[in-house]
Protein backbone atom coordinates (compact mmCIF):
# COMPACT_ATOMS: atom_id res chain seq x y z
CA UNK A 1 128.37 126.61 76.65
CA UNK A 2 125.33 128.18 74.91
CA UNK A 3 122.39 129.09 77.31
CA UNK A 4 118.73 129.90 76.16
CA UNK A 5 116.82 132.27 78.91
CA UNK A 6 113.17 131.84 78.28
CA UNK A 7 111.71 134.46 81.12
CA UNK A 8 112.99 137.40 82.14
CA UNK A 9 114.56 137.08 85.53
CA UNK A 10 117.11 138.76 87.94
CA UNK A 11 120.06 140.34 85.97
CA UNK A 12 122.48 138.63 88.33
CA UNK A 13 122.00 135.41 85.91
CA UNK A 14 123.51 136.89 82.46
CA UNK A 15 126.28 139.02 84.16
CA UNK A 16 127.98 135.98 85.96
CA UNK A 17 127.12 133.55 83.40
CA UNK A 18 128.54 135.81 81.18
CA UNK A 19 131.67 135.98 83.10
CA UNK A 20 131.52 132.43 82.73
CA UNK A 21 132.40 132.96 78.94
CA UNK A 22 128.70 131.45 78.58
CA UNK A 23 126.90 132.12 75.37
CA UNK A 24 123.72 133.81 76.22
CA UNK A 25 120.73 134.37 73.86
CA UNK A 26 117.33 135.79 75.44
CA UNK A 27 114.00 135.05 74.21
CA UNK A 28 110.92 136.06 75.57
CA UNK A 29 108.46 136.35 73.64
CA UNK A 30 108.98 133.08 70.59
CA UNK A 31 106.07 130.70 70.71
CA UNK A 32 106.34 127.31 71.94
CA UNK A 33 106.80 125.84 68.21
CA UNK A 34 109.51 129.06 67.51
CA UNK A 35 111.53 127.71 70.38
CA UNK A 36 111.22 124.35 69.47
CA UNK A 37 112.89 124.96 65.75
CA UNK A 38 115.90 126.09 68.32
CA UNK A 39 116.18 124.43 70.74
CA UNK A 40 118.75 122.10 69.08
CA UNK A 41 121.73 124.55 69.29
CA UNK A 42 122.29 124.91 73.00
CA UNK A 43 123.58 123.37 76.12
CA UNK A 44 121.23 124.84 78.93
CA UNK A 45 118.20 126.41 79.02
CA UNK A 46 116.67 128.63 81.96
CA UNK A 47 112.93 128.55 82.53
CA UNK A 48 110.51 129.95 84.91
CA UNK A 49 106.77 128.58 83.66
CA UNK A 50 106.15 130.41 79.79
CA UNK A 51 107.01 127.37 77.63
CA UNK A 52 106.45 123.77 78.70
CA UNK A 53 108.98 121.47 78.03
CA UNK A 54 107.15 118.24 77.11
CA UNK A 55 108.71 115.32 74.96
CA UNK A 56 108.25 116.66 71.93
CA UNK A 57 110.51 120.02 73.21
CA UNK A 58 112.76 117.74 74.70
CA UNK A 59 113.18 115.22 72.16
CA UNK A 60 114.40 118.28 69.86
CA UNK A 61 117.02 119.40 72.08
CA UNK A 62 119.79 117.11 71.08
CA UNK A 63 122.50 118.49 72.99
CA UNK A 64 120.23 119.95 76.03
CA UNK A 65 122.67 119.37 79.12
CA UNK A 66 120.30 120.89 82.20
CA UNK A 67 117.18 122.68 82.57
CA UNK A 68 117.55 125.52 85.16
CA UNK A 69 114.06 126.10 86.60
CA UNK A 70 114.14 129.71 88.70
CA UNK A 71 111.91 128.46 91.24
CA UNK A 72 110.49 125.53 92.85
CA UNK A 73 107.70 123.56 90.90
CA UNK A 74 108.94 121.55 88.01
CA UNK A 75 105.47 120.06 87.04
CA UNK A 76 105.61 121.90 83.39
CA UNK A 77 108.86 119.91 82.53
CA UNK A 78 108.11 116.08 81.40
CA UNK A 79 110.46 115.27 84.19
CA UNK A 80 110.66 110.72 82.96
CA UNK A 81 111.94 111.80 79.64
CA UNK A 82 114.60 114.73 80.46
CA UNK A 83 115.65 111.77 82.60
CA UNK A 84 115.54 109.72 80.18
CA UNK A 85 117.67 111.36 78.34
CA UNK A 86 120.52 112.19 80.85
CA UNK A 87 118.88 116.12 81.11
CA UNK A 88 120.27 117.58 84.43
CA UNK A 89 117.34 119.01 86.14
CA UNK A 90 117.70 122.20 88.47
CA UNK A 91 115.38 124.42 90.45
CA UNK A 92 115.90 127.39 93.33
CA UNK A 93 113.57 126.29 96.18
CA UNK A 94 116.31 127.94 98.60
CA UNK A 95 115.74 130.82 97.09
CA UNK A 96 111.69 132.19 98.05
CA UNK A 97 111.48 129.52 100.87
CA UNK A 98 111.57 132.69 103.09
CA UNK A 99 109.08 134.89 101.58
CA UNK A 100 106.83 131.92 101.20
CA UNK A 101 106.75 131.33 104.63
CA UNK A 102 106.29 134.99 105.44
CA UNK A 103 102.86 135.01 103.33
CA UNK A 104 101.46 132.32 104.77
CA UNK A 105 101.62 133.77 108.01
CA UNK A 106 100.72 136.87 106.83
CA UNK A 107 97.56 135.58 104.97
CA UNK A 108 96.69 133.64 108.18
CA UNK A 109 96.96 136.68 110.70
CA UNK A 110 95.35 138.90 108.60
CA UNK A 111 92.28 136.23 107.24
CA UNK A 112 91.93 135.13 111.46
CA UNK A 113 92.36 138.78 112.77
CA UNK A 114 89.93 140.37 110.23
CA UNK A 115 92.34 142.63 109.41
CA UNK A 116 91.90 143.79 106.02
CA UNK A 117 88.03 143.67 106.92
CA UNK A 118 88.53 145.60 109.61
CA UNK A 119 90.81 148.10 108.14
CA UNK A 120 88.51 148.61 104.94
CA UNK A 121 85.35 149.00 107.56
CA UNK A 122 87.16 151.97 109.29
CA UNK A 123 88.11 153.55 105.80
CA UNK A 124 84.72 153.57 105.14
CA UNK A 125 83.16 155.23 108.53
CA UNK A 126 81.87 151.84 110.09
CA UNK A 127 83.79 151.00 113.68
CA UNK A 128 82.66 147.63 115.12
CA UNK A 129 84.62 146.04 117.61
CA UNK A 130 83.18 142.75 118.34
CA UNK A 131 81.93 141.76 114.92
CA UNK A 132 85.55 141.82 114.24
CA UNK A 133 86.63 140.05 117.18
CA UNK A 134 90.19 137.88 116.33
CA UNK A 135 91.05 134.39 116.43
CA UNK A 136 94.55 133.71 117.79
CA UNK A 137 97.27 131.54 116.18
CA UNK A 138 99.15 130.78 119.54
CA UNK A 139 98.08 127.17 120.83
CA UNK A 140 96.93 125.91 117.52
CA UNK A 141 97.96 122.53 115.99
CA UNK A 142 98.89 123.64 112.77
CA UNK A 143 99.72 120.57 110.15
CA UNK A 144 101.88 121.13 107.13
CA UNK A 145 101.46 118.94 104.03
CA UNK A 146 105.29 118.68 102.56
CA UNK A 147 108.28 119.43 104.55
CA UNK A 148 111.19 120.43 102.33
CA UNK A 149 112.44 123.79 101.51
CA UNK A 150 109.07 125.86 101.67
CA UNK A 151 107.62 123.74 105.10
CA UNK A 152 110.53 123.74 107.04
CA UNK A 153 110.36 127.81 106.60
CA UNK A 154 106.93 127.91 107.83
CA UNK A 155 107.21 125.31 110.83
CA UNK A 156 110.48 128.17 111.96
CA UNK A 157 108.12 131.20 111.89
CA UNK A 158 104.71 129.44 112.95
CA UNK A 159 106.51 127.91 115.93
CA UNK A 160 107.29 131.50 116.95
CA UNK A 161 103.83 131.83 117.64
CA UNK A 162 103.54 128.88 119.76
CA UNK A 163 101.68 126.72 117.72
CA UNK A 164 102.07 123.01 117.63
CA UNK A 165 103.41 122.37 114.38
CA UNK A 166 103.03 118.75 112.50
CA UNK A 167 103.85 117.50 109.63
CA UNK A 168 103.51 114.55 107.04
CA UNK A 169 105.85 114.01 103.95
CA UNK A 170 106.59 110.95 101.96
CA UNK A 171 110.11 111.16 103.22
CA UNK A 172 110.43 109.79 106.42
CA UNK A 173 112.50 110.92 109.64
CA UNK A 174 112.14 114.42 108.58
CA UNK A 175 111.16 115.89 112.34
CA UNK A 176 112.85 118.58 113.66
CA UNK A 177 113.28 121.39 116.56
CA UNK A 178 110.58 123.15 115.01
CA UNK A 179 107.54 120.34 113.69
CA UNK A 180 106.91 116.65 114.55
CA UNK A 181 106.16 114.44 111.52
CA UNK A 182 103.09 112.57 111.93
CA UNK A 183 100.76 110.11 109.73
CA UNK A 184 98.26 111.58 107.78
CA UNK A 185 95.87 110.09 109.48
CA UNK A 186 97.06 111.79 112.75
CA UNK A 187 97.42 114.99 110.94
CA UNK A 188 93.93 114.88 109.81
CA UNK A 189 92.95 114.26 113.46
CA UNK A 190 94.93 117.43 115.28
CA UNK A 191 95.49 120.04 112.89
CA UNK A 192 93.15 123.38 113.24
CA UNK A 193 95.09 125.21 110.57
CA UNK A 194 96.53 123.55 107.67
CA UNK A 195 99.09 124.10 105.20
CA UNK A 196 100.52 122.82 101.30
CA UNK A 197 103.88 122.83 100.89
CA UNK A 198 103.64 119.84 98.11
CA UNK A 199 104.32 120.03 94.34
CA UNK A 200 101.57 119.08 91.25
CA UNK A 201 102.04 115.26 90.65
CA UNK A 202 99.14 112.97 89.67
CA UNK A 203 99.12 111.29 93.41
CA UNK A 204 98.63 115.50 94.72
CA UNK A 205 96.43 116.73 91.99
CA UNK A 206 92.91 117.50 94.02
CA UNK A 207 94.50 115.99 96.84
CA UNK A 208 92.34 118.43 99.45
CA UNK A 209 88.94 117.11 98.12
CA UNK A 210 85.65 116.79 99.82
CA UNK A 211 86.48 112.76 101.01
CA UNK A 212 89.85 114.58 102.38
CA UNK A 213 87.75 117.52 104.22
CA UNK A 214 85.16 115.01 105.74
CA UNK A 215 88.38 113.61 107.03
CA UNK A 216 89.73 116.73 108.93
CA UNK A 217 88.09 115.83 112.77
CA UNK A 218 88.18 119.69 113.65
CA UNK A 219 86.81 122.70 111.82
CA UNK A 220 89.99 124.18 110.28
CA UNK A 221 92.07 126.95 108.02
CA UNK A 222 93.41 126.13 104.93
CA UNK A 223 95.96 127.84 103.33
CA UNK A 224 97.69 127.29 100.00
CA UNK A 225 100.82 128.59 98.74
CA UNK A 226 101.38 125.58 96.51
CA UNK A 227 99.67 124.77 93.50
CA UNK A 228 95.80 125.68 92.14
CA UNK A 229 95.06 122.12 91.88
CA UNK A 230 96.33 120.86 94.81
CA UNK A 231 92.76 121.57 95.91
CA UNK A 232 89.32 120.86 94.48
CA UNK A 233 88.21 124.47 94.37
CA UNK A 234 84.28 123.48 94.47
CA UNK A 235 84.65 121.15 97.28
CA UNK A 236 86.30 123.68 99.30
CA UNK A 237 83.56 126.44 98.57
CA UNK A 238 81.12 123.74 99.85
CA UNK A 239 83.15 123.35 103.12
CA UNK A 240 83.57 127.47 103.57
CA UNK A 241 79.26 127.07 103.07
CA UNK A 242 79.03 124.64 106.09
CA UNK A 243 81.61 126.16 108.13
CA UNK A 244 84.06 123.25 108.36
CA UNK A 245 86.74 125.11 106.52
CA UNK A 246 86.55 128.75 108.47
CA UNK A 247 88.56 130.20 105.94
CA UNK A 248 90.71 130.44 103.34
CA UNK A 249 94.36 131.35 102.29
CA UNK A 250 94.97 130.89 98.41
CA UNK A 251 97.79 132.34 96.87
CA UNK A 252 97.23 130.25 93.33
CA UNK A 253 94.08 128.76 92.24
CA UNK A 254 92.72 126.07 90.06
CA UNK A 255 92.04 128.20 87.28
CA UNK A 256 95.40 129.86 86.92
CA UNK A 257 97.02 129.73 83.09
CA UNK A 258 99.83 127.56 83.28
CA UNK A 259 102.25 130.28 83.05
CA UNK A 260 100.69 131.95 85.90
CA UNK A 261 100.13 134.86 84.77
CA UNK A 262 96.41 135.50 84.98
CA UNK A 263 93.45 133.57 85.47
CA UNK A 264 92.50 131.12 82.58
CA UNK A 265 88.93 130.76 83.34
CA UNK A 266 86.03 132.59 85.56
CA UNK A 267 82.88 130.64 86.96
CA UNK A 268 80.64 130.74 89.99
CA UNK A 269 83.12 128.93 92.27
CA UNK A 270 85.89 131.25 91.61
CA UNK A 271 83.46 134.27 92.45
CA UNK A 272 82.48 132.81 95.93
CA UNK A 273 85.93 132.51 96.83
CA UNK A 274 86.64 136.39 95.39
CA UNK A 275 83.06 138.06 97.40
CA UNK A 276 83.78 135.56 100.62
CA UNK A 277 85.12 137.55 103.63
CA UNK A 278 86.13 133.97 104.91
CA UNK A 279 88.66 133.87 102.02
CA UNK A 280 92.04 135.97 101.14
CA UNK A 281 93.62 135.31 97.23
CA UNK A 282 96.35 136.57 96.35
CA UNK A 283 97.57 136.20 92.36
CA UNK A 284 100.76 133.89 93.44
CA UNK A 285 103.09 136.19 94.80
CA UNK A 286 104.13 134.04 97.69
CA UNK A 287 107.88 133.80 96.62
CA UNK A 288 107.95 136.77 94.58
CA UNK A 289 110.00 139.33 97.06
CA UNK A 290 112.52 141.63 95.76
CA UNK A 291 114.81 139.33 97.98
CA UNK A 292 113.83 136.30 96.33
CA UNK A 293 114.01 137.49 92.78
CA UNK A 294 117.73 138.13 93.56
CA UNK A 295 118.08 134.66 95.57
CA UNK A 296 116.32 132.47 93.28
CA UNK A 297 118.88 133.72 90.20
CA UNK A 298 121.92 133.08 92.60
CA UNK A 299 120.82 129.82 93.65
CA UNK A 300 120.30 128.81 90.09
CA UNK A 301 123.98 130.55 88.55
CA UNK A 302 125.41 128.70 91.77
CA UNK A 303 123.89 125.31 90.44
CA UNK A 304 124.59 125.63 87.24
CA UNK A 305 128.45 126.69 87.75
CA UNK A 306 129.10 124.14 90.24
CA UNK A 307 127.81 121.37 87.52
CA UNK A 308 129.02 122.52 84.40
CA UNK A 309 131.45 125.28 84.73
C-alpha cells in the first residue's frame, strides 16, 4: 500500500506503517496543484489541515482508498464526494480529547480568577486585591454545545468542580454520569458558562451570533475550543461591550488561515478581543500536548491497520 503524508506529524506513524511493509513518501512542502499531479499513485493519504482536499483533489486520486485526518475536524475534506467515491474517511478525536478538555478549564479558571491579570499586575509592582476579586466555577450551570469525543472530556473534569453540566447534540440519548442533555432552548435558559465542542458545517457556521446571544437568559462565559467561525466574532465583541458575554475563551478565531497556522487577516474586531482583559486567545493549541501528538498518530496507525492492513 502506498501512503502520501502531507504534514509532519508524530514519528510513531512512518515507523509502524513502515513495519507494515507500507510505502511511505513525505511531502511537506508541494503546493496544492504539485500534489494534485500525484495524487493518482497511492492508496492512503495522511492529512492534518495544509492541503484541502476538494473534488477536484479527489476526483484525481483514482485509487485513493482512505484519508487519515490526525485530528478531529474534517471540514477541509469535501466529505459528499470522498463518499461518493467509496473514500474511507478517518480522524483521531480520541486522541487530544484530553488536552482539549484540560484548556478549557484552564482558560476558564484563569479568564474568571484574573489570573494572568493578576500575575502580570504583581510582576509589574501593582498589588490589588479586590479589583481582582475571582468568580468561582463550583455551582455554575455550564452548557456544552456537542457531546462526542471533545464534550464528554470536558463534562468529566468540569463536573469535578461541581458544576451542573448540560448538554445539547443532534444525537439523541447521549446523557451520562457526568452531563444531562437538554434542548437548546433549555440550554439557552440555564447555562452561565458555555462551551463548543461542534465541528464547521454550514448549519454551525456563525452559529453563536447576536440572535443566538439575545437568546442566552443569563449573562454568561463563552469559551471556544472548536472552530473560528463557529462564532460571529463582531457580534460577540458587541456582547463583551454590554456585558452580556463577561468574557471570553478563544482558542481559534474567525480569521485563522485555513491551515491554522497564523492569522489570515487583522481588523478592529480582532484587536478588541487581543487589548480586552475580559478575553483570553490562545493560537489553537487546545489539543496540541506532547501527549496528544503521540495519541493522535496511534489512533490514526490503529485505524488505518485495522481497515486495510
Amino acid at each position: 500500500m502506498r501512503i502520501l503524508l502531507l504534514d509532519k506529524n508524530h514519528p510513531l506513524i512512518t515507523e509502524q506503517l513502515l513495519a507494515k511493509n507500507c510505502v511511505l513518501e513525505e511531502d511537506f512542502t508541494s503546493s496544492y496543484d504539485e500534489v494534485c499531479s500525484k495524487i493518482e499513485n497511492y492508496d492512503g493519504v495522511i492529512i492534518r489541515s495544509r492541503i484541502p482536499l476538494n473534488r477536484n483533489f479527489l476526483e484525481k486520486a483514482k485509487k485513493l482508498k482512505f484519508i487519515a485526518r490526525v485530528g478531529a475536524g474534517m471540514e477541509n475534506i469535501d466529505i459528499p464526494v470522498a463518499e461518493k467515491l467509496g473514500i474511507q474517511l478517518i480522524n483521531s478525536p480520541e486522541g487530544n480529547r484530553d488536552s482539549v478538555a484540560e484548556h478549557v478549564v484552564g482558560m476558564l479558571l484563569i479568564l474568571m480568577n484574573r489570573l494572568f491579570i493578576a500575575s502580570q499586575e504583581v510582576k509589574n509592582g501593582i498589588w490589588l486585591r479586590e479589583e481582582n476579586r475571582g468568580d468561582e466555577l463550583l455551582g455554575k450551570t455550564v452548557g456544552l454545545i456537542g457531546y462526542g469525543n471533545m464534550g464528554k472530556a470536558t463534562a468529566k473534569r468540569l463536573s469535578g468542580f461541581g458544576c451542573k453540566v448540560i448538554f445539547h447534540d443532534i444525537l439523541p440519548n447521549l446523557s451520562d454520569e457526568f452531563a444531562t442533555q437538554v434542548s437548546l432552548e433549555e440550554l439557552k435558559d440555564k447555562a452561565e458558562v458555555l462551551s463548543l465542542h461542534i465541528p464547521l458545517t454550514s448549519e454551525t457556521h456563525y452559529l453563536i451570533d447576536s440572535s443566538f446571544i439575545a437568546e442566552m437568559k443569563n449573562e454568561f462565559y463563552l469559551v471556544n475550543t472548536a472552530r473560528g467561525k463557529n462564532i460571529e466574532t463582531k457580534s460577540l465583541v458587541e456582547a463583551i461591550r454590554s456585558g452580556k458575554v463577561k468574557g471570553a475563551c478563544l482558542d481559534v478565531l474567525e480569521y485563522e488561515k485555513s491551515s491554522f497556522e497564523n492569522i489570515e487577516s487583522e481588523n478592529e474586531t480582532l484587536q478588541y478581543l487581543l487589548n480586552s482583559d475580559k478575553v483570553i486567545v490562545t493560537p489553537h493549541i487546545a489539543g496540541w500536548t506532547h501527549q496528544s501528538k503521540e495519541k493522535l498518530a496511534q489512533v490514526i496507525v490503529d485505524k488505518i491497520v485495522a481497515s486495510f492492513l
